[in-house]
N, C-alpha and C. Protein backbone atom coordinates (compact mmCIF):
# COMPACT_ATOMS: atom_id res chain seq x y z
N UNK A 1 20.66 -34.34 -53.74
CA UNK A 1 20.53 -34.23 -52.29
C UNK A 1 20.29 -32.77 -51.92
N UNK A 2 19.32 -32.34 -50.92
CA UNK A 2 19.02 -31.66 -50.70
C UNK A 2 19.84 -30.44 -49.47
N UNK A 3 20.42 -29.70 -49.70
CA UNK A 3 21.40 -28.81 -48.37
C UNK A 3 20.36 -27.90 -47.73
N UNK A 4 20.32 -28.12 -46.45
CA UNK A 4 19.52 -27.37 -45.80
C UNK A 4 20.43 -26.56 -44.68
N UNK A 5 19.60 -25.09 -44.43
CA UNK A 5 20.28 -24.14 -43.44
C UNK A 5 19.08 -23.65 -42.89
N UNK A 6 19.71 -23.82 -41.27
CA UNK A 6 18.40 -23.02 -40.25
C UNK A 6 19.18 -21.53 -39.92
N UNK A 7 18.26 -21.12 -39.99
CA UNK A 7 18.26 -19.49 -39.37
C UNK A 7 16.88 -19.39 -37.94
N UNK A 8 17.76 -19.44 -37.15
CA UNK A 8 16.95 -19.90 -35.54
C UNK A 8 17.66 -18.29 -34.25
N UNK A 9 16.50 -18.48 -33.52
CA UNK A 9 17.22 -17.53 -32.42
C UNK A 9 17.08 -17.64 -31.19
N UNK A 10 17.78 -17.39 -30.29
CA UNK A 10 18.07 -18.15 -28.85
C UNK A 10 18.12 -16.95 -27.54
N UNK A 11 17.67 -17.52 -26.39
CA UNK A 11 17.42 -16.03 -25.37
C UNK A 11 18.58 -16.25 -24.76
N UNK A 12 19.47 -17.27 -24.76
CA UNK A 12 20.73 -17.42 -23.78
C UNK A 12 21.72 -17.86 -25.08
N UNK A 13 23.16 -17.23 -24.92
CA UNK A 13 24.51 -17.94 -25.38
C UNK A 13 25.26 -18.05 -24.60
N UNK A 14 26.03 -18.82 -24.56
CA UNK A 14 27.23 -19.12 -23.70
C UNK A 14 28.42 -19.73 -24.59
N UNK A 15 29.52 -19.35 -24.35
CA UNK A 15 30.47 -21.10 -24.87
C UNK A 15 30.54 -21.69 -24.40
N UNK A 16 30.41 -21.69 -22.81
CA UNK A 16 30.25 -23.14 -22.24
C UNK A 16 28.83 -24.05 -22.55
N UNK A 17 28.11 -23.45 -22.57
CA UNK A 17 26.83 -24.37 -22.73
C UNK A 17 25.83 -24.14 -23.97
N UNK A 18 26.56 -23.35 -25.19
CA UNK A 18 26.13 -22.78 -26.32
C UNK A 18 24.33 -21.85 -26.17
N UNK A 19 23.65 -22.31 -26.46
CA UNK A 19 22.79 -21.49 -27.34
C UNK A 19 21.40 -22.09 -26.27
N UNK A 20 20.47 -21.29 -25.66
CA UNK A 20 19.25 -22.08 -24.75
C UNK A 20 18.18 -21.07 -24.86
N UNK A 21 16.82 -21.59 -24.31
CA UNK A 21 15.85 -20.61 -24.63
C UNK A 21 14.47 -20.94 -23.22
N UNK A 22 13.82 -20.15 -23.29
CA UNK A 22 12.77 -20.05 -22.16
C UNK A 22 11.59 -21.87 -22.25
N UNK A 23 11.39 -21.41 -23.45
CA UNK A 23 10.21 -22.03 -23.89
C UNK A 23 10.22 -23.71 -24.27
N UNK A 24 9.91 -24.44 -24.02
CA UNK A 24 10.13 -26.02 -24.03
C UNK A 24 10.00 -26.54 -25.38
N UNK A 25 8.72 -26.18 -26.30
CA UNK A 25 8.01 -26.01 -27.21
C UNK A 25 9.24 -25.28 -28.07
N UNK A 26 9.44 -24.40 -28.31
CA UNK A 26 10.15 -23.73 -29.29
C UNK A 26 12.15 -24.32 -28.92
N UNK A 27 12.13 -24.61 -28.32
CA UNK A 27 13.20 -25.46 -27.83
C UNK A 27 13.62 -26.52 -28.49
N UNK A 28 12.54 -27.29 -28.24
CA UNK A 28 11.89 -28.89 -29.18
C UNK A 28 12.32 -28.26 -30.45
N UNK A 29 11.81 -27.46 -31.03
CA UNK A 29 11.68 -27.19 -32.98
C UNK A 29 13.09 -27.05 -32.48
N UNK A 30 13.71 -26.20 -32.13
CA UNK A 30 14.96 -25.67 -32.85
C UNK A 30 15.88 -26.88 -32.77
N UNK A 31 16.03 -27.60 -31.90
CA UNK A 31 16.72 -28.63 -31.74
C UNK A 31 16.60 -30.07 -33.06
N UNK A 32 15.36 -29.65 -33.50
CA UNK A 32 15.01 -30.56 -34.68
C UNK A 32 14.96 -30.45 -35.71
N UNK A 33 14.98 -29.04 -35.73
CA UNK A 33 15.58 -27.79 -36.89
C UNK A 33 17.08 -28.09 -37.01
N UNK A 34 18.05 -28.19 -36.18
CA UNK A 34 19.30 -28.01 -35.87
C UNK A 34 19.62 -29.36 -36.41
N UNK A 35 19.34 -30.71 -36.16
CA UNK A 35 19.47 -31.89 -36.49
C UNK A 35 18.74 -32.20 -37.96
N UNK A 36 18.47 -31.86 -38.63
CA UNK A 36 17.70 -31.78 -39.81
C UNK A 36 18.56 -30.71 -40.65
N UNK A 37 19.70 -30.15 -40.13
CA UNK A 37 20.43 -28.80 -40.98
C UNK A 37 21.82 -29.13 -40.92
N UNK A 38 22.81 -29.09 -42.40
CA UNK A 38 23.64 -28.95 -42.59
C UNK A 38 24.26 -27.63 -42.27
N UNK A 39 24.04 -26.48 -42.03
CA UNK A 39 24.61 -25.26 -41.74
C UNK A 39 23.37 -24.49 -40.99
N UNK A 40 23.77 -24.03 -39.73
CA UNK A 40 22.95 -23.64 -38.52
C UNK A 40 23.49 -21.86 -38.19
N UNK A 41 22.66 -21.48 -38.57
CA UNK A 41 22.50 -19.93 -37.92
C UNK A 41 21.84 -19.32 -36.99
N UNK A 42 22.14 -18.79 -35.82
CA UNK A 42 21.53 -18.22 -35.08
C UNK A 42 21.61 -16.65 -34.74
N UNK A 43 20.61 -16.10 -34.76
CA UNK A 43 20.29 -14.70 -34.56
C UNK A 43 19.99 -14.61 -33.44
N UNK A 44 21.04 -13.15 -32.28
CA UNK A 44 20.11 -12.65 -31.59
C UNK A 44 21.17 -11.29 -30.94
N UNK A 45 20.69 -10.72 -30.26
CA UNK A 45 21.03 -9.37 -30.11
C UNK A 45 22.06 -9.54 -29.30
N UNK A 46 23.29 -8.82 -29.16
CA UNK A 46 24.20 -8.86 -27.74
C UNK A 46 24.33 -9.13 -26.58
N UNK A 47 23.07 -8.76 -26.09
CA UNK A 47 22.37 -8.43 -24.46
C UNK A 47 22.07 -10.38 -24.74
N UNK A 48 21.95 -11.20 -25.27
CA UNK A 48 22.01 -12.31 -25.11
C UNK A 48 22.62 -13.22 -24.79
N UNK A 49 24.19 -12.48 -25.31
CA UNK A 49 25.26 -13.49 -24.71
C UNK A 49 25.62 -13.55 -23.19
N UNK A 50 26.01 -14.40 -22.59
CA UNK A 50 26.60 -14.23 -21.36
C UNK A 50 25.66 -14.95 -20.31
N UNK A 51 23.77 -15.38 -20.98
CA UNK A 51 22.97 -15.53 -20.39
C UNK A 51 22.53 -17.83 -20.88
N UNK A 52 22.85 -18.53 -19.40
CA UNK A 52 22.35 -19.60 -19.94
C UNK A 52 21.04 -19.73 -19.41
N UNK A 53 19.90 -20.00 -19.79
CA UNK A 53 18.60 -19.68 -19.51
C UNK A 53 17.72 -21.21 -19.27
N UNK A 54 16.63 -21.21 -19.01
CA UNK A 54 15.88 -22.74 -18.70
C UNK A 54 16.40 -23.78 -19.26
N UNK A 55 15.88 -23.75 -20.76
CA UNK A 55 16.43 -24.90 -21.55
C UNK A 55 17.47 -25.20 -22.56
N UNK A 56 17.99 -25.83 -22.53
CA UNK A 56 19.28 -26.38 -23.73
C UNK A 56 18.98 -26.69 -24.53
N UNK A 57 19.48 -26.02 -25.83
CA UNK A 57 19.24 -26.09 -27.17
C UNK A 57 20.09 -26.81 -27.67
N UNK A 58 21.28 -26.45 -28.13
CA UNK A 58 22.40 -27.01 -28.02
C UNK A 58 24.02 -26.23 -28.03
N UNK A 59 24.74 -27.31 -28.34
CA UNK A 59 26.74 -27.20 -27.58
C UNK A 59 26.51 -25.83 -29.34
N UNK A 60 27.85 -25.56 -29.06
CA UNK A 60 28.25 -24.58 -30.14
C UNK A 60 28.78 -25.08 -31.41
N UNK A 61 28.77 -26.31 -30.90
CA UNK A 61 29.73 -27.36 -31.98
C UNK A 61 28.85 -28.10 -33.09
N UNK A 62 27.83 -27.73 -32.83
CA UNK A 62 26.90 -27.71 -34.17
C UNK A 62 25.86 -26.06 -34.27
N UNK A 63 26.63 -25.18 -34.26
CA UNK A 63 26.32 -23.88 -34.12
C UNK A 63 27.57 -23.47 -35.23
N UNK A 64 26.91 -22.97 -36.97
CA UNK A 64 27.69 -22.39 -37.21
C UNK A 64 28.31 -21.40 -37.25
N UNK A 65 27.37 -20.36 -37.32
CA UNK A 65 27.37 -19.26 -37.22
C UNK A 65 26.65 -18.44 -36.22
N UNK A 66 26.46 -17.46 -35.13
CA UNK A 66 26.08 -16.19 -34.67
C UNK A 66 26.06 -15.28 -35.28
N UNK A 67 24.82 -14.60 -36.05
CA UNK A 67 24.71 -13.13 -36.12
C UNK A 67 24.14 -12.54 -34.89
N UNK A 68 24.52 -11.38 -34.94
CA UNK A 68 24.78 -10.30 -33.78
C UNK A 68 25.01 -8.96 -33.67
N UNK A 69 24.44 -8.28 -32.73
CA UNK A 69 24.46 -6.62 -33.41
C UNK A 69 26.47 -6.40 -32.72
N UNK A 70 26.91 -4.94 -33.11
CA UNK A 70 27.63 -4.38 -33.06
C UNK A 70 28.59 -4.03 -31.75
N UNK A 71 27.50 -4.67 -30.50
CA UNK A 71 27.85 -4.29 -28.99
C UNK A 71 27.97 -5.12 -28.06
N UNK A 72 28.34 -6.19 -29.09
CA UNK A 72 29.09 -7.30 -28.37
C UNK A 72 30.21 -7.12 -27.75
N UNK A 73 29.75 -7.42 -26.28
CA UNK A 73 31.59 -7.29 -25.73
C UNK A 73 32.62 -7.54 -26.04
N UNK A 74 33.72 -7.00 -25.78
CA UNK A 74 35.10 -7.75 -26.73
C UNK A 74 35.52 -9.29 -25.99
N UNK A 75 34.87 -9.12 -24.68
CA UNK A 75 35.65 -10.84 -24.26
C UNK A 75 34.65 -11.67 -24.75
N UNK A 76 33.20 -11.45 -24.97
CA UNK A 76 32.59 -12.56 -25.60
C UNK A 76 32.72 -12.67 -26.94
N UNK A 77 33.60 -11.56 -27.72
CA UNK A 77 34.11 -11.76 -28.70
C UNK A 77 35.63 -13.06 -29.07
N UNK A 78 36.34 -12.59 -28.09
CA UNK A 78 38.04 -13.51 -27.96
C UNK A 78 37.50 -14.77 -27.41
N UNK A 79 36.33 -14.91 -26.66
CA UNK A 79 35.86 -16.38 -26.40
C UNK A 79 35.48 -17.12 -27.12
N UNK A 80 35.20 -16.61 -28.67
CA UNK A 80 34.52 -17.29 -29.76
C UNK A 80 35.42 -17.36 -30.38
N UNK A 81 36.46 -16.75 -30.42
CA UNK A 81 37.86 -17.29 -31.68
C UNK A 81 38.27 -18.56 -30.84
N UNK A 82 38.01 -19.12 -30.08
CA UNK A 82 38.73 -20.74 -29.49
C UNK A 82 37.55 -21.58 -29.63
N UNK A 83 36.47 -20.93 -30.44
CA UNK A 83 35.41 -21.86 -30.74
C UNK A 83 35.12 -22.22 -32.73
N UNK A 84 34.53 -23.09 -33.09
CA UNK A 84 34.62 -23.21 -34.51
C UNK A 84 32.97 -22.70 -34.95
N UNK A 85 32.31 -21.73 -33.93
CA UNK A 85 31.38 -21.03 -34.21
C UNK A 85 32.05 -20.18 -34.49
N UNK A 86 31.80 -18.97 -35.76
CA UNK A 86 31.81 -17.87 -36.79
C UNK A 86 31.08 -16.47 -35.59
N UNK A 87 31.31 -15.45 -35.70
CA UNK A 87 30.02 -14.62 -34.94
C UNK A 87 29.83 -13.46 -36.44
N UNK A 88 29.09 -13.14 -36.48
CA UNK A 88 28.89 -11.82 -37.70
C UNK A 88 28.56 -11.12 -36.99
N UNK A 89 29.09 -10.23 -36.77
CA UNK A 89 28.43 -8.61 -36.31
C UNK A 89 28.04 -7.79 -36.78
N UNK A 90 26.94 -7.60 -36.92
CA UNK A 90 26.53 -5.93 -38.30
C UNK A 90 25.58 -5.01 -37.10
């Protein structure tokens, strides 16, 4: 059996409404990307969190992980320890 992992990236995060993006089209893939993947990564810069944007990608609860740069706020940091999304910061 085959284990698959997406590495995907998103213009909006939230914990309330996880992970969303502008584009309808690239929306579609990731969401089918996401359902097609045993372990889900998403990349995107700091200045992303906090923002829920056009479309819904999806909840956080099939979001395993966030990578993320270094300047992540600390409360959108303590908002993700009550979530079973991971964040990496480098």
């Amino acid at each position: 059996m085959e284990y698959f992992k997406a590495f995907i990236c998103a213009s909006g995060i939230t914990v309330e409404k996880g992970i969303s993006d502008y584009n309808l089209e690239e929306a579609n893939t990731r969401k089918k990307i996401i359902d097609l993947s045993q372990e889900v990564y998403v990349a995107a810069d700091s200045k992303k969190f906090g923002n829920d944007v056009t479309i819904g990608i999806s909840s956080l609860d099939k979001i395993d992980y966030i990578i993320t740069d270094d300047h992540l706020h600390k409360d959108f940091i303590s908002s993700f320890k009550e979530t079973d999304t991971h964040l990496i910061l480098s």
